[in-house]
Protein backbone atom coordinates (compact mmCIF):
# COMPACT_ATOMS: atom_id res chain seq x y z
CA UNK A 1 -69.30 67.44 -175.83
CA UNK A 2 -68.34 67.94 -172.32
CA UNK A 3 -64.74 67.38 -171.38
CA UNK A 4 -64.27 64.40 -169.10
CA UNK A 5 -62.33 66.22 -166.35
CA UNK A 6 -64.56 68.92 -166.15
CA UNK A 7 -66.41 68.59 -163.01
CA UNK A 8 -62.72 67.59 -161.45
CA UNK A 9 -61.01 70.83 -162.56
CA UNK A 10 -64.39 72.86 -161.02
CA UNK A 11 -64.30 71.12 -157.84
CA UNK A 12 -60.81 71.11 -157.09
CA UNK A 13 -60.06 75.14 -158.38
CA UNK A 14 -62.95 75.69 -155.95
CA UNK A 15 -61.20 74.45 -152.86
CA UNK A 16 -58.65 76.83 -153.26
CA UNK A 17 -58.43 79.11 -150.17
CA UNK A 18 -59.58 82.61 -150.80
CA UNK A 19 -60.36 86.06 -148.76
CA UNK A 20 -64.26 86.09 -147.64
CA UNK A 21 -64.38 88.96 -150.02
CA UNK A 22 -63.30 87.46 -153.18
CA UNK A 23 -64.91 84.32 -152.92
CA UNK A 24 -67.93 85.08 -154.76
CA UNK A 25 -66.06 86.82 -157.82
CA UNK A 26 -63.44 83.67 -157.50
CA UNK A 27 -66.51 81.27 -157.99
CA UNK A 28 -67.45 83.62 -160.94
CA UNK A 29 -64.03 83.33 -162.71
CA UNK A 30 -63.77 79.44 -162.03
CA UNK A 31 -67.44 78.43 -163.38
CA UNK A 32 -66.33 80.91 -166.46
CA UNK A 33 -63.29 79.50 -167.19
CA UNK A 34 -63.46 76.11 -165.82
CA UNK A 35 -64.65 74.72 -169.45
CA UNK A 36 -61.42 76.32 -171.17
CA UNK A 37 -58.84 74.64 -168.31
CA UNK A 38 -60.67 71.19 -169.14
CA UNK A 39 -59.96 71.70 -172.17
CA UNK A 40 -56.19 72.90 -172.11
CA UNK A 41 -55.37 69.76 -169.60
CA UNK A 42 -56.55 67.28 -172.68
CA UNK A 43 -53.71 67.97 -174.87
CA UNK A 44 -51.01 67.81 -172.05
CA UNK A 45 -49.49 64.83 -171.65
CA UNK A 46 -48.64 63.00 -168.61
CA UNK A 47 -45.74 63.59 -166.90
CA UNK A 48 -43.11 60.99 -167.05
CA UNK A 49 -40.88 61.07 -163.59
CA UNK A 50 -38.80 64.34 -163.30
CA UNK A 51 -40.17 66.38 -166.47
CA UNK A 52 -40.43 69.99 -166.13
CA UNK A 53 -42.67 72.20 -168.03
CA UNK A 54 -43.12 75.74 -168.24
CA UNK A 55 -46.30 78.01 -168.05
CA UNK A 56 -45.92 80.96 -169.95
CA UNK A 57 -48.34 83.90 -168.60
CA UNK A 58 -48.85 81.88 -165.27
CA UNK A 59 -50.77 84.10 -163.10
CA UNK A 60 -52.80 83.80 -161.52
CA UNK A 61 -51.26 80.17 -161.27
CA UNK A 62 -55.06 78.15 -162.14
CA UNK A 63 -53.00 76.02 -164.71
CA UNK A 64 -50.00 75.61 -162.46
CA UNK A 65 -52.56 73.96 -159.58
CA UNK A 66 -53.67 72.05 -162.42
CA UNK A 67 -50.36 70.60 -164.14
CA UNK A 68 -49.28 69.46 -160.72
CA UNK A 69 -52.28 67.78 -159.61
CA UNK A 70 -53.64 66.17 -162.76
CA UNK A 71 -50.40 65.93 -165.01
CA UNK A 72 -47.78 65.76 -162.64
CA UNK A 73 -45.46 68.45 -164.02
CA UNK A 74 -43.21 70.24 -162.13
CA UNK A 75 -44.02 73.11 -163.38
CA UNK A 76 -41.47 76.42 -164.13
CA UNK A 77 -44.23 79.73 -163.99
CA UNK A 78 -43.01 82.97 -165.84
CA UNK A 79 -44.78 86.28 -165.84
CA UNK A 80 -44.09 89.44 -167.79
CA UNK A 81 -45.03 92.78 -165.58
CA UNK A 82 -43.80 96.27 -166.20
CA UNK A 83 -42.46 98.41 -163.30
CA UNK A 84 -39.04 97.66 -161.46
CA UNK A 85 -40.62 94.66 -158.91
CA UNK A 86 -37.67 92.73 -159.10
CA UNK A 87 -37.06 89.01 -161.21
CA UNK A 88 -39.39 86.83 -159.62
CA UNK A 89 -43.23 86.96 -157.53
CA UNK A 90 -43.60 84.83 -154.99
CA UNK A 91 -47.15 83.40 -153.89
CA UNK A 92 -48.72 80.77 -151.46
CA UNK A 93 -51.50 79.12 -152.57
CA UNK A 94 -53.53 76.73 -150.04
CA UNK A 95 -56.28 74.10 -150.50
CA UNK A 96 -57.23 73.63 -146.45
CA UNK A 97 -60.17 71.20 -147.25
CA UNK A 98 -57.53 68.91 -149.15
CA UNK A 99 -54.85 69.61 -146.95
CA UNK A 100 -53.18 70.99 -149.37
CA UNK A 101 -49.94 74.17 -149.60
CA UNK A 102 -48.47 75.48 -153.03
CA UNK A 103 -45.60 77.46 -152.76
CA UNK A 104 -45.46 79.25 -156.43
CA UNK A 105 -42.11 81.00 -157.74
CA UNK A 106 -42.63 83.45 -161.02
CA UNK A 107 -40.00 84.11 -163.14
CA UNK A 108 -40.73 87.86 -164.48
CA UNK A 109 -39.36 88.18 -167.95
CA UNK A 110 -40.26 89.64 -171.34
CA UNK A 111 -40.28 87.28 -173.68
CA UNK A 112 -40.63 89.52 -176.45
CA UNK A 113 -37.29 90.77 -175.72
CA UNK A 114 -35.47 89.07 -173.22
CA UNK A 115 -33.61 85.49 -172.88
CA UNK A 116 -35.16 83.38 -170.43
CA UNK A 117 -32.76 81.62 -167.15
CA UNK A 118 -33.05 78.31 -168.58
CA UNK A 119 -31.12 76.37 -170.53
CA UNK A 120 -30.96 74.75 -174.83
CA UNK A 121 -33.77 72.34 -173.97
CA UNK A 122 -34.71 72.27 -170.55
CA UNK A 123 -38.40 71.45 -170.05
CA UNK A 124 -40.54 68.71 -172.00
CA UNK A 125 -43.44 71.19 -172.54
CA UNK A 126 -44.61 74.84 -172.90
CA UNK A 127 -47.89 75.64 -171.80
CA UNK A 128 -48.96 78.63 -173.62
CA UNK A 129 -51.95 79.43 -172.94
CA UNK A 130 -53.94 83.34 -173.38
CA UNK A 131 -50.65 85.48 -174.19
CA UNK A 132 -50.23 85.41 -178.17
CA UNK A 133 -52.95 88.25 -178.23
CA UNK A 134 -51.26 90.25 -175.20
CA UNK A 135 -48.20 90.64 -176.91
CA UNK A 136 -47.65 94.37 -178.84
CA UNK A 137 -44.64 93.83 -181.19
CA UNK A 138 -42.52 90.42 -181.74
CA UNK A 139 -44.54 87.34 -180.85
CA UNK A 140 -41.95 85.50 -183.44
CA UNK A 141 -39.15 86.01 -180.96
CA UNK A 142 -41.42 84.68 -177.82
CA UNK A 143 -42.19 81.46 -180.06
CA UNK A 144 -38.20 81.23 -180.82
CA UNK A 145 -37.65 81.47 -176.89
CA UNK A 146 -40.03 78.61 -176.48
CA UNK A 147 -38.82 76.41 -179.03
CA UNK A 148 -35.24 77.21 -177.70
CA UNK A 149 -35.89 75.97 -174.10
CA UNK A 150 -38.01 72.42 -175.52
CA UNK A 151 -36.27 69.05 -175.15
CA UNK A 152 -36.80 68.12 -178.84
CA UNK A 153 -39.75 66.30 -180.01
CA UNK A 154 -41.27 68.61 -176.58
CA UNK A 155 -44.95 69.52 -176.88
CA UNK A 156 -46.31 73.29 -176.91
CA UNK A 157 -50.19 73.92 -175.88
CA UNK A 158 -51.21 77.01 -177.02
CA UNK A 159 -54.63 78.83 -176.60
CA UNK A 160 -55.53 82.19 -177.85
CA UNK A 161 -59.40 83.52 -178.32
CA UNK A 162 -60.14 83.75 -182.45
CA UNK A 163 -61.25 86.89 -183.65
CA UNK A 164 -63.42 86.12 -185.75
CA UNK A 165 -65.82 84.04 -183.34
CA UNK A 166 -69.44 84.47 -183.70
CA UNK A 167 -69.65 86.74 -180.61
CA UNK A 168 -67.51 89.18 -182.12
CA UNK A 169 -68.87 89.20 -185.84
CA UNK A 170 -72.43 89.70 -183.84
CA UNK A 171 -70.84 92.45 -182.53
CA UNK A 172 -69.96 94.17 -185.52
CA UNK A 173 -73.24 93.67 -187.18
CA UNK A 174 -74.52 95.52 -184.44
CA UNK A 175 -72.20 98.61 -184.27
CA UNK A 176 -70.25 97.58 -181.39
CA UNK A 177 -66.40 97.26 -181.37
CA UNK A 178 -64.41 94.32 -180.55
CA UNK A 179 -61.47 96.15 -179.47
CA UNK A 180 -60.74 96.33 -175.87
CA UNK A 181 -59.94 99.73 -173.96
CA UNK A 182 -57.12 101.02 -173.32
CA UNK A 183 -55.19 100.22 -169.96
CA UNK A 184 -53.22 102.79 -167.66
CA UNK A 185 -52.91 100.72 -164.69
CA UNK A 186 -51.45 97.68 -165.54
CA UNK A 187 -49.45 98.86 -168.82
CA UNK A 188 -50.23 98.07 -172.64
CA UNK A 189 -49.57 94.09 -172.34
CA UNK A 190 -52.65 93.63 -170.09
CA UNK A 191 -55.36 94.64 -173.13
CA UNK A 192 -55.84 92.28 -176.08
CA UNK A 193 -53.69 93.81 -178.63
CA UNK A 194 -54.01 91.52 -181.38
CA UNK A 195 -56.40 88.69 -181.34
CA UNK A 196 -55.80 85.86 -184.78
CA UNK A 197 -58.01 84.01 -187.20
CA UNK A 198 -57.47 80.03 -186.45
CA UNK A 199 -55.57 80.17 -189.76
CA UNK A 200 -53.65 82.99 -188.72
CA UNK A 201 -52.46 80.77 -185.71
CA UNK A 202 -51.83 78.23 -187.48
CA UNK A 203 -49.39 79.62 -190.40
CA UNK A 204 -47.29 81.41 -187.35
CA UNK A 205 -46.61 77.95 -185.56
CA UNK A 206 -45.98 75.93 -189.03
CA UNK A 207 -43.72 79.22 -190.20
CA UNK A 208 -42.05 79.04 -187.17
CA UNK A 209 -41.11 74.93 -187.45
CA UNK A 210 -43.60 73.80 -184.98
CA UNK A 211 -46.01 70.19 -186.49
CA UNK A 212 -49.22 70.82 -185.22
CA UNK A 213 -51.05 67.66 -184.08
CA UNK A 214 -53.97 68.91 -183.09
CA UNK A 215 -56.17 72.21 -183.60
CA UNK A 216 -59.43 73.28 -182.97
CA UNK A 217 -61.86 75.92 -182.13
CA UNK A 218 -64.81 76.01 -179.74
CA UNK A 219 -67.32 77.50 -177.48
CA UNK A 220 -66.36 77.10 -174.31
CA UNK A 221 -69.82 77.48 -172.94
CA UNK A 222 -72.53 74.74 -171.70
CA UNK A 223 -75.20 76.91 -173.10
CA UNK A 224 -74.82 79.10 -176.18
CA UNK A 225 -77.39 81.38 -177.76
CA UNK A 226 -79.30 79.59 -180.48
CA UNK A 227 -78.70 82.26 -182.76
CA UNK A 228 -74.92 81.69 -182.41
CA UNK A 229 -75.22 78.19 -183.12
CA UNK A 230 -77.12 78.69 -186.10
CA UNK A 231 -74.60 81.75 -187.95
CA UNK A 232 -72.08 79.11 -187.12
CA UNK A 233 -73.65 76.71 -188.56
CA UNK A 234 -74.26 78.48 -192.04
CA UNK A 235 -70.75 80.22 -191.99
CA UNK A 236 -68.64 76.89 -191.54
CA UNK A 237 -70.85 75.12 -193.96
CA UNK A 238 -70.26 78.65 -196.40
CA UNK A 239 -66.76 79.10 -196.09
CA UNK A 240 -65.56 76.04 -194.34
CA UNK A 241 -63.65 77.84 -191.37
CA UNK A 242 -63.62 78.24 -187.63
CA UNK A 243 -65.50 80.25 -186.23
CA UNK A 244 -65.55 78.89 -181.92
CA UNK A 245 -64.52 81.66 -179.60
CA UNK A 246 -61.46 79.34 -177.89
CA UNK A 247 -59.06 78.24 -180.06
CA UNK A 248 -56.34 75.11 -179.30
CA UNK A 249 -53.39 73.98 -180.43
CA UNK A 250 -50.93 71.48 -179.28
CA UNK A 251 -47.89 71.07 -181.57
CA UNK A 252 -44.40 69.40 -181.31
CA UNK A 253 -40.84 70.55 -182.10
CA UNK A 254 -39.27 68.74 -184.82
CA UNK A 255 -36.59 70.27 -186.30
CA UNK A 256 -34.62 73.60 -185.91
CA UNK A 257 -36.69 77.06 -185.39
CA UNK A 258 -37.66 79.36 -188.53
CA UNK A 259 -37.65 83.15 -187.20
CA UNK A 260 -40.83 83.48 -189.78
CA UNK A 261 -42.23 87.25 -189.99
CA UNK A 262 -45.33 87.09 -192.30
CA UNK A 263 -46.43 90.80 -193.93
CA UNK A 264 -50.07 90.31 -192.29
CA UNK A 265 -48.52 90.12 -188.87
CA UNK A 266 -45.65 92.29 -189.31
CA UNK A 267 -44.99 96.32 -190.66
CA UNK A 268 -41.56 97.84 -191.38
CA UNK A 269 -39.68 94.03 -190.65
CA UNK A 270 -36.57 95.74 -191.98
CA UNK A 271 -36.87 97.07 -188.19
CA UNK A 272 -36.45 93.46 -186.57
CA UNK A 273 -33.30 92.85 -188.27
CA UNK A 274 -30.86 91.04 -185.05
CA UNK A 275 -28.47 88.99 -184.97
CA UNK A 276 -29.38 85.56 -183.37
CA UNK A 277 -27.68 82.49 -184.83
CA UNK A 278 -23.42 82.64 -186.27
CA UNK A 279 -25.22 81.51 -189.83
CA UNK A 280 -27.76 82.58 -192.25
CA UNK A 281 -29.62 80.40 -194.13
CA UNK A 282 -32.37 80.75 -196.26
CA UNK A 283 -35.67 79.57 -194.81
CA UNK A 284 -33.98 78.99 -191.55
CA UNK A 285 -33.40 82.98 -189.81
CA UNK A 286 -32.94 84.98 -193.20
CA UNK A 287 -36.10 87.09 -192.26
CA UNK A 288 -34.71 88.13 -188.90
CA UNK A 289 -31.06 88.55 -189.90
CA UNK A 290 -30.96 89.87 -193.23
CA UNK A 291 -32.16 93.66 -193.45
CA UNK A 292 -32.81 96.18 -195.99
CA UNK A 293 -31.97 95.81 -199.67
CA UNK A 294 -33.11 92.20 -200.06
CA UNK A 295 -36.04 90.65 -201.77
CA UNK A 296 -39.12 87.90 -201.00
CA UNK A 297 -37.33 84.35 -200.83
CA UNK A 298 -37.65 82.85 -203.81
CA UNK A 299 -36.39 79.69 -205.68
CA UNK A 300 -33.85 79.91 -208.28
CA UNK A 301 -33.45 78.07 -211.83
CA UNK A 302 -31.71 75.00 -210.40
CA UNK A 303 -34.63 75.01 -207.65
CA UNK A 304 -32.78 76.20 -204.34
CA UNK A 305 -34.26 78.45 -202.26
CA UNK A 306 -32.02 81.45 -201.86
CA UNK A 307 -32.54 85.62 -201.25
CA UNK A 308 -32.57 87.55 -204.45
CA UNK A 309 -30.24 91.21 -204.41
CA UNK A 310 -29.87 94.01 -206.95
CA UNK A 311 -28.84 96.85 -204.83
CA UNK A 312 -27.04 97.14 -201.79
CA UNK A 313 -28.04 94.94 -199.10
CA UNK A 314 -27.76 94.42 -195.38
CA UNK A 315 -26.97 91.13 -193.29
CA UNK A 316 -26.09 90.22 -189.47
CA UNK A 317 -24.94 87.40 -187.71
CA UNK A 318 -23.18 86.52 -183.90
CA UNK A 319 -19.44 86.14 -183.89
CA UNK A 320 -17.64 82.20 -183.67
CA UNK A 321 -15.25 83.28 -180.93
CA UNK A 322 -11.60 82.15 -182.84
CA UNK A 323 -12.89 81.83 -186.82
CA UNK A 324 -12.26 84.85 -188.76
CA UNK A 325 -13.70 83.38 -192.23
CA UNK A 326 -16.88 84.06 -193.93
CA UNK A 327 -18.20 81.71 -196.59
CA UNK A 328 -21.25 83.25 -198.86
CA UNK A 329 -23.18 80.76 -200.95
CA UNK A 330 -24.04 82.62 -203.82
CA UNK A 331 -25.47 82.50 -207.65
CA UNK A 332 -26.02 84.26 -210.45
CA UNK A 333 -28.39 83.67 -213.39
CA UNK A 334 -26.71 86.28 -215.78
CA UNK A 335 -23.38 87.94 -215.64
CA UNK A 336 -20.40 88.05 -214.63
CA UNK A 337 -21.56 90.04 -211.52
CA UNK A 338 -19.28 91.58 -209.35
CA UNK A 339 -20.25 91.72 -206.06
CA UNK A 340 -18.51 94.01 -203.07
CA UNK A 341 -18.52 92.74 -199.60
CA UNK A 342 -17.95 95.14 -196.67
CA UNK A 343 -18.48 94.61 -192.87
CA UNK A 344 -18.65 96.19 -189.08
CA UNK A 345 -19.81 95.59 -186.00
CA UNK A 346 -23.89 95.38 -185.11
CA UNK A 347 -25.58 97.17 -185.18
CA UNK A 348 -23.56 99.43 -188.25
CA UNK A 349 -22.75 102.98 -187.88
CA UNK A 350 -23.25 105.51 -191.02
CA UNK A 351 -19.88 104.97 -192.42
CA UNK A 352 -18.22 102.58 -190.60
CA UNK A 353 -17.97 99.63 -192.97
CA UNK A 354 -14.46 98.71 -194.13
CA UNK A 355 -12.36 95.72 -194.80
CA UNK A 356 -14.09 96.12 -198.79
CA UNK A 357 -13.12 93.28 -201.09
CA UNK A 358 -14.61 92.68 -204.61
CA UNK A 359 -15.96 89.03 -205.90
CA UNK A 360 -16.47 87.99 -209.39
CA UNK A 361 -20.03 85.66 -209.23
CA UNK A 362 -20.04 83.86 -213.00
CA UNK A 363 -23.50 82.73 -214.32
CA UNK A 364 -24.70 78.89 -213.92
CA UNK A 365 -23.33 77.65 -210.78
CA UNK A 366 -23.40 78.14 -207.02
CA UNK A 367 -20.15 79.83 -205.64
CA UNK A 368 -18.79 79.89 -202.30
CA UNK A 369 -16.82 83.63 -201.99
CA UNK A 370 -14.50 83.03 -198.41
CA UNK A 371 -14.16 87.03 -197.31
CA UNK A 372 -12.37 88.07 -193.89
CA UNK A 373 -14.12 90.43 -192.23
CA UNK A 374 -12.82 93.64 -190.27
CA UNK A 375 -13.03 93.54 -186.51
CA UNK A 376 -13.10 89.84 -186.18
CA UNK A 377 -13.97 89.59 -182.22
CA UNK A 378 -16.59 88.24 -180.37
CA UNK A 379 -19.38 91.59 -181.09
CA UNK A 380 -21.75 90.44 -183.87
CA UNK A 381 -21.18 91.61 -187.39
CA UNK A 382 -22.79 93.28 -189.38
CA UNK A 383 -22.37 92.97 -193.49
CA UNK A 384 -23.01 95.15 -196.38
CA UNK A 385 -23.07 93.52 -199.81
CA UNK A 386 -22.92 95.80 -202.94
CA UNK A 387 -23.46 93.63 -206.30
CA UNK A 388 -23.41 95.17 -210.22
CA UNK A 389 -25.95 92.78 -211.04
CA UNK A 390 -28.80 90.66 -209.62
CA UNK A 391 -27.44 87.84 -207.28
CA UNK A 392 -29.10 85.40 -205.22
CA UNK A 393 -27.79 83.96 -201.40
CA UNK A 394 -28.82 80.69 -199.96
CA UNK A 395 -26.60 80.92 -196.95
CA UNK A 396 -23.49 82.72 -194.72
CA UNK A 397 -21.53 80.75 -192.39
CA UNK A 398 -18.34 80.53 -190.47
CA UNK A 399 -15.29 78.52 -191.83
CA UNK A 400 -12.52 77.66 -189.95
């Protein structure tokens, strides 16, 4: 079905002032994308007085028009481009038939890797809207970066082409690729370099602690080829999945962030080891803070979810500037097992663990070992744990 504000979001992106020799492309862009915008403005929610939202990927700052005029957002734009142009872009966009003048401010920041200049839950909503598949190596820690910045109970809108649409499975059949080429110009974010399955999508944003509300895929086309319709048609009613070229999603944050980093999204994750929160706890950021050594998270005889260990393992957490006490929840199901706990700054040097103490873990029951580690400061830590038997670890936190 049509969305309702299409014809709106047409007419009013086609107002916007452009150069005599762009206007015909412009129209081009606008009556291809114009179905997709509709779309993405159905799952925002109004604006209550003074809420801020931001637009991840902004430019070229359609959706920004759009969230002010129909949603009433102010709206916070960020941009990722390589090259040394500074920390923000700067553009003027003008509407002279409405008598309209956007001035538009783009934060430029990697949020792959970089902390954002906005603080613990700042804005009510994220748009995020044709990035996931631009990204080329941690799209966990741009979804942490979101969730970090969301008032809680704040709304995300994310959109992302599925890979497996109809289009592209046509493609295939036919000996064509679905890969895009490579890019010089414009640097390796600017290609697709990983386009998801609507499932795919959806585990990374339930991993990560989001609760999806709603989720769905389409064509966002007036007229499709019939012969598209119909392999639709038989492969949803086959294998009951989605197979529409745009996919949406518009979840909420509920509770605290899960740095999830599934094996079908992620090679070597040993590699992303960081330190990011003064704690680890199972389910929570073990994935992202504990490194080699340890196993798949698993649930032990009395049911808790905890990290299994036989040989020497790694672990990193951020400093608690004053508290020089660790406490490490652990278990074992046979023993006694006698575990030796080390530590350093992060990221460890070959050889530069110290401070060694020796634990006795005795079958049946959870333990809490207290160990003070070397080089108690402000730098993160980094810990080594050596045990004689199997041992499992639900969590490692700071005691005063």
């Amino acid at each position: 079905m049509k969305p309702p504000l299409l014809d709106a979001v047409r007419t009013y992106l086609l107002d916007v002032d452009r150069p005599e020799s762009e206007v015909a492309a412009y129209r081009t862009w606008v009556e291809g994308n114009a179905w997709r915008f509709a779309r993405t403005l159905e799952l925002v929610p109004d604006a209550r007085p003074g809420e801020r939202c931001l637009e991840a990927g902004a430019a070229p700052y359609t959706l920004t028009l759009l969230l002010r005029k129909f949603r009433g957002y102010e709206v916070v734009p960020v941009d990722f481009f390589a090259g040394p142009d500074g920390r923000e872009r700067r553009e003027t966009l003008v509407l002279s038939r409405r008598g309209e003048r956007h001035e538009v401010r783009s934060l430029l920041f990697d949020l792959e890797r970089e902390t954002l200049p906005l603080a613990d839950e700042s804005v009510q909503g994220v748009l995020f809207t044709e990035i996931l598949e631009h990204f080329t190596s941690d799209p966990t820690a741009a979804l942490g970066e979101v969730h970090r910045v969301l008032a809680p109970g704040g709304w995300l809108v994310l959109t992302t082409p599925n890979v497996a649409h109809v289009a592209n499975l046509l493609h295939l059949a036919h000996g064509r690729n679905v890969y895009r080429p490579y890019e010089l110009v414009f640097g390796p974010t600017w290609r697709h370099n990983r386009e998801y399955t609507f499932e795919e999508v959806a585990e990374l944003l339930r991993g990560c602690g989001f609760e999806i509300e709603r989720a769905y895929a389409e064509n966002p086309w007036e007229r499709i080829p019939r012969i598209h319709r119909l392999l639709e048609t038989i492969l949803r009613f086959a294998y009951r999945k989605q197979y529409g070229y745009q996919m949406y999603f518009r979840a909420r944050k509920v509770g605290e962030f899960r740095w999830y980093y599934p094996a079908w999204l992620y090679e070597h994750r040993d590699l992303y080891m960081a330190p990011k929160r003064p704690y680890i706890r199972v389910g929570i950021n073990d994935e992202v803070q504990l490194g080699p050594g340890w196993d798949e998270v698993a649930r032990t005889t009395q049911g808790r979810r905890a990290r299994h260990l036989e040989r020497p393992g790694l672990a990193c957490l951020l400093a608690r500037p004053g508290v020089t006490k660790l406490a490490l929840e652990l278990f074992a199901e046979e023993g006694p097992v006698v575990l030796e706990v080390a530590s350093t700054t992060f990221p460890p040097e070959k050889g530069s663990f110290e401070r060694r103490e020796r634990f006795r873990v005795d079958p049946g029951s959870w333990r809490t070992l207290l160990y003070e580690p070397a080089r108690a400061s402000e730098a993160p830590l980094a810990l080594e744990l050596r045990p004689s038997g199997p041992v499992h670890l639900a969590e490692i936190r700071w005691v005063d």
